[in-house]
Protein backbone atom coordinates (compact mmCIF):
# COMPACT_ATOMS: atom_id res chain seq x y z
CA UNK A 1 143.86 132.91 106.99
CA UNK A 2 143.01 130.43 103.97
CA UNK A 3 142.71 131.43 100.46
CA UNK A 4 141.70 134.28 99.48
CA UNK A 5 141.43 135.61 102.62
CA UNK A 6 139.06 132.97 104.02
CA UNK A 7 139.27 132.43 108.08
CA UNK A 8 138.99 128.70 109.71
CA UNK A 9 135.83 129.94 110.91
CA UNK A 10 134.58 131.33 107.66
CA UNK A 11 135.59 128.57 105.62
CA UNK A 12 133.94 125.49 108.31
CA UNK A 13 130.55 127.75 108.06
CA UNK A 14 130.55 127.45 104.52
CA UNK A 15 130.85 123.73 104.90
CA UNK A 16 128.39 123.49 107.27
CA UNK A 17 125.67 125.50 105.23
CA UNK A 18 126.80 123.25 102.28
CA UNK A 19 126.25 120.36 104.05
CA UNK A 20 122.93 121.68 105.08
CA UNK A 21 121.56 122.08 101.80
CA UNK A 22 123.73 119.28 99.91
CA UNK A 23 121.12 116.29 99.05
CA UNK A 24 118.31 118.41 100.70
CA UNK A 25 114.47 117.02 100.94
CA UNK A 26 112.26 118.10 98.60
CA UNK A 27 109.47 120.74 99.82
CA UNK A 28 106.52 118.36 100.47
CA UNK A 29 108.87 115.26 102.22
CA UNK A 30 109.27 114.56 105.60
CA UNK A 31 112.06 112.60 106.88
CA UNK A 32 111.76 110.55 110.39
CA UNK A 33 114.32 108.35 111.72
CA UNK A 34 113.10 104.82 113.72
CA UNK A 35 115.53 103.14 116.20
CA UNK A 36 115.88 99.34 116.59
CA UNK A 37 114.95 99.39 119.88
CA UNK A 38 111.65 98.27 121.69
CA UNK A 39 110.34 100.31 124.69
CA UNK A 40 109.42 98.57 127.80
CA UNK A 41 106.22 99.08 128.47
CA UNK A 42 104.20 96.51 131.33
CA UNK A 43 101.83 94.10 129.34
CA UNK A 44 102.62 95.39 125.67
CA UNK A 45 103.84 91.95 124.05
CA UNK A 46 101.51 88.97 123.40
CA UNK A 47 101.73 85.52 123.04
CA UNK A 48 101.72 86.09 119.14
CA UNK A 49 104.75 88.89 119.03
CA UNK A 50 102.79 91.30 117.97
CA UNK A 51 104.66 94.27 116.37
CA UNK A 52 103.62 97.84 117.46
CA UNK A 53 104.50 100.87 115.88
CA UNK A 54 104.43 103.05 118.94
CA UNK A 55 106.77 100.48 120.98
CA UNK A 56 109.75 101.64 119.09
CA UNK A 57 111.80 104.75 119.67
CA UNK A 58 111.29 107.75 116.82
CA UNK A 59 111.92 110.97 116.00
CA UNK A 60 109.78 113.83 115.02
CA UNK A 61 108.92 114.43 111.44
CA UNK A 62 111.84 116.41 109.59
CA UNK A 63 111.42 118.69 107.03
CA UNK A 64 113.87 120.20 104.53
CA UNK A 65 114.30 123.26 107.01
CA UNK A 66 116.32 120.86 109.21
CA UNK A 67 118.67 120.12 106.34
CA UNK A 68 119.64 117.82 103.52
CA UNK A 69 119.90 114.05 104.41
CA UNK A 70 123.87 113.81 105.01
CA UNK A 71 123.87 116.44 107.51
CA UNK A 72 120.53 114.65 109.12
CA UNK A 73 122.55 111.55 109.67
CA UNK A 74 125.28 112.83 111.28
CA UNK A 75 123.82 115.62 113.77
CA UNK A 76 120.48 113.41 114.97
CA UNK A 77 121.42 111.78 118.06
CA UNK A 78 120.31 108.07 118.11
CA UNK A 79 120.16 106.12 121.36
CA UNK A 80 122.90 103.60 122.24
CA UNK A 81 121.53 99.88 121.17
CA UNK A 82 123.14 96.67 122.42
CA UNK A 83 123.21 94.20 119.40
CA UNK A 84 121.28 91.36 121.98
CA UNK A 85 117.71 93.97 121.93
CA UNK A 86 118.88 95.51 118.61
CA UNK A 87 115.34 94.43 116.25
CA UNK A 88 115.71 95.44 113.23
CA UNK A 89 113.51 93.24 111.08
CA UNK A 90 110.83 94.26 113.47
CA UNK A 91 111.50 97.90 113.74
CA UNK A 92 110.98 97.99 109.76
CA UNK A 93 107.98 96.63 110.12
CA UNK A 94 106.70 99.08 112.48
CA UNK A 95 108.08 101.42 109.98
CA UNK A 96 106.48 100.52 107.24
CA UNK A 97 102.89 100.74 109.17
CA UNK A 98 103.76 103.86 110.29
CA UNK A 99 104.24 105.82 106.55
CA UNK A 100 101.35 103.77 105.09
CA UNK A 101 98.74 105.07 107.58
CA UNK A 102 100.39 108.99 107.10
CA UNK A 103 98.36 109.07 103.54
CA UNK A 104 101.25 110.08 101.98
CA UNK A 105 103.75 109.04 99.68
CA UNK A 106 106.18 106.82 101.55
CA UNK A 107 109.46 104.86 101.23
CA UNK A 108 111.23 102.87 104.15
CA UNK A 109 115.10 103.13 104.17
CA UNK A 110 117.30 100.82 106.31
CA UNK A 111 120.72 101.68 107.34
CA UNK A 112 122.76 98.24 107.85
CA UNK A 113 126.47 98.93 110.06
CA UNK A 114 128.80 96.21 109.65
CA UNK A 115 128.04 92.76 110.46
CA UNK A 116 124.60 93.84 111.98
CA UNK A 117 122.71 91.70 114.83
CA UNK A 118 118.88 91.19 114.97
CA UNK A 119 117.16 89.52 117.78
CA UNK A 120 113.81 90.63 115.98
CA UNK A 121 110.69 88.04 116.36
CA UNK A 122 109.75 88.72 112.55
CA UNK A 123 112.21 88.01 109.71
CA UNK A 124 113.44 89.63 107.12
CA UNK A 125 112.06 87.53 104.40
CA UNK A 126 108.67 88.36 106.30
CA UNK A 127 108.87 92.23 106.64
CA UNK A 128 109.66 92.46 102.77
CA UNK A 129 106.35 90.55 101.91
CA UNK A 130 104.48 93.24 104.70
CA UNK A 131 105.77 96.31 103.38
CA UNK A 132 105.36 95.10 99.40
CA UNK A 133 101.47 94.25 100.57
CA UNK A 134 101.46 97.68 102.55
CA UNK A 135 102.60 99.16 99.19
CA UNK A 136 105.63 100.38 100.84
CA UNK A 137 108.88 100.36 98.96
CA UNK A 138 111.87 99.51 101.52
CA UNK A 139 115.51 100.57 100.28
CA UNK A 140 118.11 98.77 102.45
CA UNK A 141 121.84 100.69 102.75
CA UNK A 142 124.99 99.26 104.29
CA UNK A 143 128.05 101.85 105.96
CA UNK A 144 129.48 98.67 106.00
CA UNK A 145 130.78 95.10 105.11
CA UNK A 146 127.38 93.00 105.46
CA UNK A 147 127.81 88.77 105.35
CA UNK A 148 125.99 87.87 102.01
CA UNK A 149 123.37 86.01 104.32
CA UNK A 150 122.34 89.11 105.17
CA UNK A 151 122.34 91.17 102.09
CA UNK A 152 120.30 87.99 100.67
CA UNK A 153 117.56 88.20 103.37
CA UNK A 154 117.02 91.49 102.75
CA UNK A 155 116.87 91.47 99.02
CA UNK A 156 120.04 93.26 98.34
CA UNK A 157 121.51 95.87 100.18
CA UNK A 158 123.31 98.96 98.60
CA UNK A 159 126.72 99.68 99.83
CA UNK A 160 127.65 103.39 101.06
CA UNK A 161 130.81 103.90 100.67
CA UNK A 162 131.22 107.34 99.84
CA UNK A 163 129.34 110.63 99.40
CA UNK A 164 128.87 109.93 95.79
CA UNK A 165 127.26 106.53 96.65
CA UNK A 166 124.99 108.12 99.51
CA UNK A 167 123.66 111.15 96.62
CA UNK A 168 122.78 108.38 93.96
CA UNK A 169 120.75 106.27 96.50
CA UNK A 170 118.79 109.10 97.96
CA UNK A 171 118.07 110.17 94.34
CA UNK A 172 116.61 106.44 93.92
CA UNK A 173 114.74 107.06 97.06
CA UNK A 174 113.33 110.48 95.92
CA UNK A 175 112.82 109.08 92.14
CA UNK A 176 110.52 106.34 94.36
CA UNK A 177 108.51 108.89 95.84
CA UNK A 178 107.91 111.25 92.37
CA UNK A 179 106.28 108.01 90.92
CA UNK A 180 103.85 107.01 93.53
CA UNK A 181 100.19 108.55 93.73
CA UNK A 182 97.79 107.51 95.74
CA UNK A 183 94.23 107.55 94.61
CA UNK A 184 91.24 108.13 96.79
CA UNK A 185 87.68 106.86 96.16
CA UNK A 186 85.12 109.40 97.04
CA UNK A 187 82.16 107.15 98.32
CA UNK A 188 81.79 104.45 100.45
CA UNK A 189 82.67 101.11 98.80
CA UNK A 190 83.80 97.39 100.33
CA UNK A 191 87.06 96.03 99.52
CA UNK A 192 85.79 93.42 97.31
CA UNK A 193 84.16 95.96 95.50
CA UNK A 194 87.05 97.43 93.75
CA UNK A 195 89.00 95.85 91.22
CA UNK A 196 91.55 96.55 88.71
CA UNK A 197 90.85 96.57 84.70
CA UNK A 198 93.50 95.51 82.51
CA UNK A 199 94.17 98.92 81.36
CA UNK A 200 95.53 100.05 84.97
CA UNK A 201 99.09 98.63 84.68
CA UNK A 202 100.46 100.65 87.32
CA UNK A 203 98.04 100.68 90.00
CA UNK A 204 98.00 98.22 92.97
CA UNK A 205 95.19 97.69 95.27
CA UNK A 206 96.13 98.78 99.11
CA UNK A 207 94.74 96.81 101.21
């Protein structure tokens, strides 16, 4: 018995269902997790190294009913990736294309281990441009030490080194998402047919 009473059993299902709720999604976000790895599929690559989104391993879309984010990254299995087919640079950008044709307000968040390979065609220098021209905001995270090469390719990464560190960066991510709105144009118009006036600060052209 623990304090007050408490069994082990009682007291591990309390941390479980606070772990399940702690840092939880908000109602109308859906969380889905893209592996670094490319599928083999007979005639899917091209002389140019074309990037598809459906070549790389995903899960489902997860809701807030699965849990909060912690408990999301430690009970989703993810497949075993050697670091010499590990892609990362291209798996963001497949990402990226992915939550920009949902219609919905999107971020892309990278998870960096320690001293991370990337045998990806596209670099990451490359996929930042795509995603800022997509209009989607990428948020790079390290669970550990990251060579400064790295951390300067991708802009900066933010270092997770403890609970506390993990709550304030999915705050960032979620403060990311309450800003965005995406306006549709009832009608049909041509690209070049929309522009910007001075007074729209804010607003960015999607492309």
């Amino acid at each position: 018995m623990g304090r007050g009473g408490e069994t082990a059993a009682g007291a591990l299902a309390r941390r479980r269902a606070h772990l399940k709720t702690d840092m939880r999604l908000e109602a109308d976000q859906i969380l889905r997790f893209v592996w670094p790895l490319q599928e083999e599929v007979e005639g899917a690559g091209d002389e140019r190294g074309a990037v598809r989104p459906s070549l790389f391993r995903h899960s489902r879309g997860l809701s807030p009913d699965y849990g909060g984010v912690l408990w999301l990254l430690a009970v989703v299995d993810q497949p075993v990736v050697s670091p010499q087919k590990q892609r990362l640079a291209d798996g963001v950008a497949a990402a990226g294309l992915t939550a920009e044709v949902s219609g919905r307000r999107r971020a892309v968040v990278l998870i960096l281990g320690e001293d991370p390979a990337d045998a990806s065609r596209l670099s990451p220098q490359a996929v930042r441009g795509y995603l800022d021209d997509l209009g989607v905001p990428l948020h790079v995270w390290a669970v550990g030490r990251v060579p400064d090469a790295v951390a300067a390719a991708w802009g900066g990464v933010r270092q997770m080194s403890s609970k506390r560190a993990l709550r304030r960066a999915v705050k960032t991510v979620s403060k990311s998402l309450d800003r965005q709105r995406i306006v549709w144009l009832d009608g049909l118009f041509l690209p070049q047919e929309v522009v910007l006036t001075g007074e729209a600060d804010d607003l960015h052209l999607l492309r």
